[in-house]
PDB file of N, CA and C in Angstrom:
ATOM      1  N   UNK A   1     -94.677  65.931 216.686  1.00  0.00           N
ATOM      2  CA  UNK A   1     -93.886  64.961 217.417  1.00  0.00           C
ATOM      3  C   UNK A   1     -94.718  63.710 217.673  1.00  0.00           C
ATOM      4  N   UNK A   2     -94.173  62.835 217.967  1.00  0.00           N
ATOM      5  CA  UNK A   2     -94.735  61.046 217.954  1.00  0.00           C
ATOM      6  C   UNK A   2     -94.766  61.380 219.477  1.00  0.00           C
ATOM      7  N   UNK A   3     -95.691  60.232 220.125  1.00  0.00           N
ATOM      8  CA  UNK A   3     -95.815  59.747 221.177  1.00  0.00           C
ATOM      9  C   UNK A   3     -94.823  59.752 222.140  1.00  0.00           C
ATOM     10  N   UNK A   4     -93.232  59.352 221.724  1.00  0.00           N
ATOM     11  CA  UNK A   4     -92.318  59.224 221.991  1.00  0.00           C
ATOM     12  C   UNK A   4     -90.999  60.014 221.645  1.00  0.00           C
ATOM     13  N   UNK A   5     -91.730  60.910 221.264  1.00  0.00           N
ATOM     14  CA  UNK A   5     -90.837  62.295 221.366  1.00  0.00           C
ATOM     15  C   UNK A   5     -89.671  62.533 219.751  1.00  0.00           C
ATOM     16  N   UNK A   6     -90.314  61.783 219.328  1.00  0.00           N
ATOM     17  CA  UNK A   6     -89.417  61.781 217.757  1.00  0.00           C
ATOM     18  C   UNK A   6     -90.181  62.794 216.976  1.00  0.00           C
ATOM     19  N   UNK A   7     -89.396  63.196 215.713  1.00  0.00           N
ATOM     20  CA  UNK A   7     -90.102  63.769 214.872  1.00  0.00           C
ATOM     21  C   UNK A   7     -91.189  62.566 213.912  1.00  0.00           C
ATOM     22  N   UNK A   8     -91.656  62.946 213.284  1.00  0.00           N
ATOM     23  CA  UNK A   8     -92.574  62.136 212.417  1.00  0.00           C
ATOM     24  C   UNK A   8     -92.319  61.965 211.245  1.00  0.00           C
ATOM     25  N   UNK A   9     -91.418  62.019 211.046  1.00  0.00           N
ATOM     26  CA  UNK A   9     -90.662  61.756 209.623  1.00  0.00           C
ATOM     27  C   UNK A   9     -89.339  61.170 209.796  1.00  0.00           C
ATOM     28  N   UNK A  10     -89.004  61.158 210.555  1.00  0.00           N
ATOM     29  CA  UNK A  10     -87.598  60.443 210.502  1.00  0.00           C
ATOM     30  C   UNK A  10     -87.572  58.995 210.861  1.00  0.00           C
ATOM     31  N   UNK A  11     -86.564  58.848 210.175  1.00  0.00           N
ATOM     32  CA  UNK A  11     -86.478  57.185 209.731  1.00  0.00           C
ATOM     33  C   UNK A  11     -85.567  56.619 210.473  1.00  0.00           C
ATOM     34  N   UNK A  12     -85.886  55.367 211.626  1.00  0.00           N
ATOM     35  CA  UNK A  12     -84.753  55.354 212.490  1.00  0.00           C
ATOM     36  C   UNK A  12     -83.628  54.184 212.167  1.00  0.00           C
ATOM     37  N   UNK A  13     -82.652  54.550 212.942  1.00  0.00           N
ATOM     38  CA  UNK A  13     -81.091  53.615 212.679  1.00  0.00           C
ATOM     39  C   UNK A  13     -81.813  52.189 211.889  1.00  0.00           C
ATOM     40  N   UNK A  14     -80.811  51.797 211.236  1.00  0.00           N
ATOM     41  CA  UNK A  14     -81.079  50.496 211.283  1.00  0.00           C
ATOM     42  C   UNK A  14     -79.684  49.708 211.931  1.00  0.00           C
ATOM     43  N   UNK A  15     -80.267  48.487 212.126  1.00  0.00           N
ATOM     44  CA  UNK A  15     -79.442  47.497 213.402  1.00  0.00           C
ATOM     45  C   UNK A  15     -77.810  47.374 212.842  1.00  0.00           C
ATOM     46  N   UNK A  16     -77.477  47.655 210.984  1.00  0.00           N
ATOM     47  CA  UNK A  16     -76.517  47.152 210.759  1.00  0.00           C
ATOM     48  C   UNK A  16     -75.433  48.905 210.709  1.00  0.00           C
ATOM     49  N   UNK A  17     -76.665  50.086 211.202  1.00  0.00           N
ATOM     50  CA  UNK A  17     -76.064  51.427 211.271  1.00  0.00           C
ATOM     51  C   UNK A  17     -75.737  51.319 212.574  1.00  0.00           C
ATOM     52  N   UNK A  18     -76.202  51.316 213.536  1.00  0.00           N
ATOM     53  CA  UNK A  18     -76.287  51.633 214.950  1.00  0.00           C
ATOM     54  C   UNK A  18     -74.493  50.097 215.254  1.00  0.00           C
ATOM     55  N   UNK A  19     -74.457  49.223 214.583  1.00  0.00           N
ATOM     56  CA  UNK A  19     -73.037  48.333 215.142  1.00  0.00           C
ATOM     57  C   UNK A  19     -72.236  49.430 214.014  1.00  0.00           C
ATOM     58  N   UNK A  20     -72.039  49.326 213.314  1.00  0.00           N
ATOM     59  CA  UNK A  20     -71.371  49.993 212.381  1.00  0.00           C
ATOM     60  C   UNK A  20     -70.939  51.664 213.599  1.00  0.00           C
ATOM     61  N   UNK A  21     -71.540  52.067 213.839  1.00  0.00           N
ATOM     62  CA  UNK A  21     -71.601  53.172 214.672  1.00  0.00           C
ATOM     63  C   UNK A  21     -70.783  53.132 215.902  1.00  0.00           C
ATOM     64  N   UNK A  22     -71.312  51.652 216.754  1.00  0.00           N
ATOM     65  CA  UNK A  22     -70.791  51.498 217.763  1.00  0.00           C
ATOM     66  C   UNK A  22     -69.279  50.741 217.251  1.00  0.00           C
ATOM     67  N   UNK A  23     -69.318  50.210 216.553  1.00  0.00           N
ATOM     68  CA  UNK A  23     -68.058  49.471 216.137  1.00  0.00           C
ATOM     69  C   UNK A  23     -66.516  51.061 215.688  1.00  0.00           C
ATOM     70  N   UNK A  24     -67.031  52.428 215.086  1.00  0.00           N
ATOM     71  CA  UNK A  24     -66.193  52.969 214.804  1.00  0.00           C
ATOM     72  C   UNK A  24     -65.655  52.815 213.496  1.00  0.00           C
ATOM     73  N   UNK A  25     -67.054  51.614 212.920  1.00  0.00           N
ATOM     74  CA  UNK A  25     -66.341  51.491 211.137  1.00  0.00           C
ATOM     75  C   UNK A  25     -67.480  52.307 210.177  1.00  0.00           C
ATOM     76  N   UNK A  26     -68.476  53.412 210.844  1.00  0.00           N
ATOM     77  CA  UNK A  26     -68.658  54.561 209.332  1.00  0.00           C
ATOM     78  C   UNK A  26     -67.809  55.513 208.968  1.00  0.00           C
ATOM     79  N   UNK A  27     -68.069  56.128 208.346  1.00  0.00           N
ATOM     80  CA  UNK A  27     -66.854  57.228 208.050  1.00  0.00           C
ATOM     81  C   UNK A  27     -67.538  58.113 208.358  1.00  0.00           C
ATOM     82  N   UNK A  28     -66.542  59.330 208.636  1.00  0.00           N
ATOM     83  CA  UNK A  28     -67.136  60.728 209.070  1.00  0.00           C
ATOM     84  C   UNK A  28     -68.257  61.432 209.175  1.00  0.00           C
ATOM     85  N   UNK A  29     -68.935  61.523 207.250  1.00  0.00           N
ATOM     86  CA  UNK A  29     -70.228  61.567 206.990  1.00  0.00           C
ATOM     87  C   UNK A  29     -71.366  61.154 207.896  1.00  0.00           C
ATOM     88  N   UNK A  30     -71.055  59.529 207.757  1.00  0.00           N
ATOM     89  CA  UNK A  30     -71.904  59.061 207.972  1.00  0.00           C
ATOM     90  C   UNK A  30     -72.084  59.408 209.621  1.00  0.00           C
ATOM     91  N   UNK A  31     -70.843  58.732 210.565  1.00  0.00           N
ATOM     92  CA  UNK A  31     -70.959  59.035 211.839  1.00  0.00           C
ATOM     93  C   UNK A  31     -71.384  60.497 212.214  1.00  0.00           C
ATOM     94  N   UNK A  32     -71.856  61.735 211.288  1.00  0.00           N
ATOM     95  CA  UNK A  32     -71.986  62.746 211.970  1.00  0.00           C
ATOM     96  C   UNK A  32     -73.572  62.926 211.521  1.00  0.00           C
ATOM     97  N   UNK A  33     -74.192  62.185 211.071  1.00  0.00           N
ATOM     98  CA  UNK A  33     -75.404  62.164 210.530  1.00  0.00           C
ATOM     99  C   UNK A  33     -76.463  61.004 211.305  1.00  0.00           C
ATOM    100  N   UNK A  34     -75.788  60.116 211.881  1.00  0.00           N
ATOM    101  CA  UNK A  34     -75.814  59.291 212.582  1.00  0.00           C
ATOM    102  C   UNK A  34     -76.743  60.079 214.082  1.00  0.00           C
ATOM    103  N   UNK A  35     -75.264  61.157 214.525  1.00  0.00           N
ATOM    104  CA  UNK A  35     -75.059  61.634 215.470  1.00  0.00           C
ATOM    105  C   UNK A  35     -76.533  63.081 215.640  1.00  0.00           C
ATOM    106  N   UNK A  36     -75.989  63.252 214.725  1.00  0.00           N
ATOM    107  CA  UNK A  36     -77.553  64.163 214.146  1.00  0.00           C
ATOM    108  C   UNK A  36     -78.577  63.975 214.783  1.00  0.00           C
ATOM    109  N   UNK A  37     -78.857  62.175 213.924  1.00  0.00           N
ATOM    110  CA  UNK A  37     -80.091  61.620 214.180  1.00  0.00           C
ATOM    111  C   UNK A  37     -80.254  61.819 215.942  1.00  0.00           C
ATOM    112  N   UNK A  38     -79.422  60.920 216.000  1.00  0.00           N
ATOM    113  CA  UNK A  38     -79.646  60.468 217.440  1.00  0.00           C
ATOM    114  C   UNK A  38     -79.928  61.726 218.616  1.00  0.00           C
ATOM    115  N   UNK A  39     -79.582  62.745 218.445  1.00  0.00           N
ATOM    116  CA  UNK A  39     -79.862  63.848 218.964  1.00  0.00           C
ATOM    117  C   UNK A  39     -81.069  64.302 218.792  1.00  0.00           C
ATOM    118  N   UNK A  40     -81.930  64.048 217.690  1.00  0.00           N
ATOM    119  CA  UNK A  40     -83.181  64.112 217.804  1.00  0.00           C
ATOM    120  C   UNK A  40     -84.329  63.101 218.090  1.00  0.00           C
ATOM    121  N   UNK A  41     -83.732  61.806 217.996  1.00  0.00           N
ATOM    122  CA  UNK A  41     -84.554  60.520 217.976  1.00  0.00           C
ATOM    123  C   UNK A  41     -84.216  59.876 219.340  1.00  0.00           C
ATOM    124  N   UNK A  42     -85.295  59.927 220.287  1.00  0.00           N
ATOM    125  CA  UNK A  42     -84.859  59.359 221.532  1.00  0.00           C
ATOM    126  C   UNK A  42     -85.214  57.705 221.178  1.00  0.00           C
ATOM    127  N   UNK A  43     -85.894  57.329 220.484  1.00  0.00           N
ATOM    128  CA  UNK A  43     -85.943  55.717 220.342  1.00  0.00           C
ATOM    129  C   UNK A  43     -84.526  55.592 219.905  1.00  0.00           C
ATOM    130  N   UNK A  44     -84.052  55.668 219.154  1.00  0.00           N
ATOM    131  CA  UNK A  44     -82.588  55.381 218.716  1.00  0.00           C
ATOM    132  C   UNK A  44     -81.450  55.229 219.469  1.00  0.00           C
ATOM    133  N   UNK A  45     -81.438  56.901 220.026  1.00  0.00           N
ATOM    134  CA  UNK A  45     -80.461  56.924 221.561  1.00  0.00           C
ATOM    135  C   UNK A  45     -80.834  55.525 222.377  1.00  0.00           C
ATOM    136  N   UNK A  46     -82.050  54.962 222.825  1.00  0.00           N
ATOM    137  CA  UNK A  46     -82.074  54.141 223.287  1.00  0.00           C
ATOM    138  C   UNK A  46     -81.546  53.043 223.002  1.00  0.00           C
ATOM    139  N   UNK A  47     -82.025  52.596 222.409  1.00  0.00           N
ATOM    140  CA  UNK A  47     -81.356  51.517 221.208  1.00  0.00           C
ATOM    141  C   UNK A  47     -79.711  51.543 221.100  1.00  0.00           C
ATOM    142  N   UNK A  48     -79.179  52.712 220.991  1.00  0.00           N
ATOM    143  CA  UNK A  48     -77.855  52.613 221.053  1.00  0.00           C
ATOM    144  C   UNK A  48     -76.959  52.781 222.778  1.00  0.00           C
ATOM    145  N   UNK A  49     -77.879  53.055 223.711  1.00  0.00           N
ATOM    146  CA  UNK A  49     -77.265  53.175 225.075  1.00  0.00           C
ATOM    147  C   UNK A  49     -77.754  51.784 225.481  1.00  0.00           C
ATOM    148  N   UNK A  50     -79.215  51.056 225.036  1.00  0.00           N
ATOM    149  CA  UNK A  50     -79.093  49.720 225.019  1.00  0.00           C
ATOM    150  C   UNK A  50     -77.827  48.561 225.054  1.00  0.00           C
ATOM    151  N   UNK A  51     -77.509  49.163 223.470  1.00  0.00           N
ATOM    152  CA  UNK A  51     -76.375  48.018 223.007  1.00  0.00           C
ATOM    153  C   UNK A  51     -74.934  48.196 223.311  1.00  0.00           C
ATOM    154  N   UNK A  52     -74.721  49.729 224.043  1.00  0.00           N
ATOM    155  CA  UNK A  52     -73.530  49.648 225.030  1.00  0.00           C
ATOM    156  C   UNK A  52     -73.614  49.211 225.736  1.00  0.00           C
ATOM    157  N   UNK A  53     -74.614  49.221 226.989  1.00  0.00           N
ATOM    158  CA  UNK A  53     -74.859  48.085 228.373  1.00  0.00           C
ATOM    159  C   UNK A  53     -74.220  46.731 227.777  1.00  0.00           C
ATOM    160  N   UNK A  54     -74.907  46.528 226.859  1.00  0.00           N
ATOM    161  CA  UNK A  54     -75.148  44.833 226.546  1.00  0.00           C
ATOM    162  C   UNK A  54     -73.773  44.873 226.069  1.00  0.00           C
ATOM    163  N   UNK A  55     -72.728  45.696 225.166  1.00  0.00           N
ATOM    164  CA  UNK A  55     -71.466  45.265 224.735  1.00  0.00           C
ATOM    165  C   UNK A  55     -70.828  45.693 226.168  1.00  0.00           C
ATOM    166  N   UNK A  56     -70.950  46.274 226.963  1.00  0.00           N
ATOM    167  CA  UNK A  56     -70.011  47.078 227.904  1.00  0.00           C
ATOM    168  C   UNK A  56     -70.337  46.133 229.190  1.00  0.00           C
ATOM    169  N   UNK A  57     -69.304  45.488 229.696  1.00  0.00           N
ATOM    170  CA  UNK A  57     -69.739  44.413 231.149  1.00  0.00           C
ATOM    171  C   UNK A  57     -69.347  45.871 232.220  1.00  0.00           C
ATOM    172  N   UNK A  58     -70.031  45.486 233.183  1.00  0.00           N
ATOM    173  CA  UNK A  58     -70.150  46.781 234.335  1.00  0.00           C
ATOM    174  C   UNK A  58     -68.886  46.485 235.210  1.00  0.00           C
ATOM    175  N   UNK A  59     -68.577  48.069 235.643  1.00  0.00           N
ATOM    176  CA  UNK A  59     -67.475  48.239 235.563  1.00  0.00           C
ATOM    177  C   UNK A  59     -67.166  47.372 237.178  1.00  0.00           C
ATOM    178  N   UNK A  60     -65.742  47.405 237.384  1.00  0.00           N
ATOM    179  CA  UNK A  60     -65.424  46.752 238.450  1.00  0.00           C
ATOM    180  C   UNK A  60     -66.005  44.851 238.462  1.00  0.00           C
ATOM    181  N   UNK A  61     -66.711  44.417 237.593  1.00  0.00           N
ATOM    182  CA  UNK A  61     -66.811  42.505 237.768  1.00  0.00           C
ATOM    183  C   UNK A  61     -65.760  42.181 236.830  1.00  0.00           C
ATOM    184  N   UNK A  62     -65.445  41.466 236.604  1.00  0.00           N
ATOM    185  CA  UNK A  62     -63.951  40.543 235.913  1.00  0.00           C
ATOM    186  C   UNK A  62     -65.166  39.053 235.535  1.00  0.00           C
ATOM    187  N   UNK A  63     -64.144  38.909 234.725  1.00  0.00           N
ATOM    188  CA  UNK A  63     -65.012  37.330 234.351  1.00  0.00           C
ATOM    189  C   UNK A  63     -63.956  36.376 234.641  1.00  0.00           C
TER     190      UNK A  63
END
């Protein structure tokens, strides 16, 4: 295991997997391999609970 709790071989999201992901446009495959990953790769999970904050405005403010 890495420093950061990953395996040492795995290769993490890239930026145009992780929107693709959050967007709901991979297909099955992919989103369940995705999902895989992310279950083992805590940098990634991050990265992707990151870019919900940042797409997701908190709940209860209005613009």
């Amino acid at each position: 295991m890495s420093p950061d709790g990953d395996p040492p071989t795995s290769a993490h999201l890239t930026a145009e997997e992780v929107a693709a992901y959050l967007d709901h446009a991979s297909g099955t495959p992919a989103r369940e391999q995705i999902e895989a990953h992310l279950a083992t790769c805590n940098r990634c999970l991050a990265e992707v609970a990151a870019a919900l904050r940042f797409l997701r405005p908190p709940e209860g403010r209005t613009r």
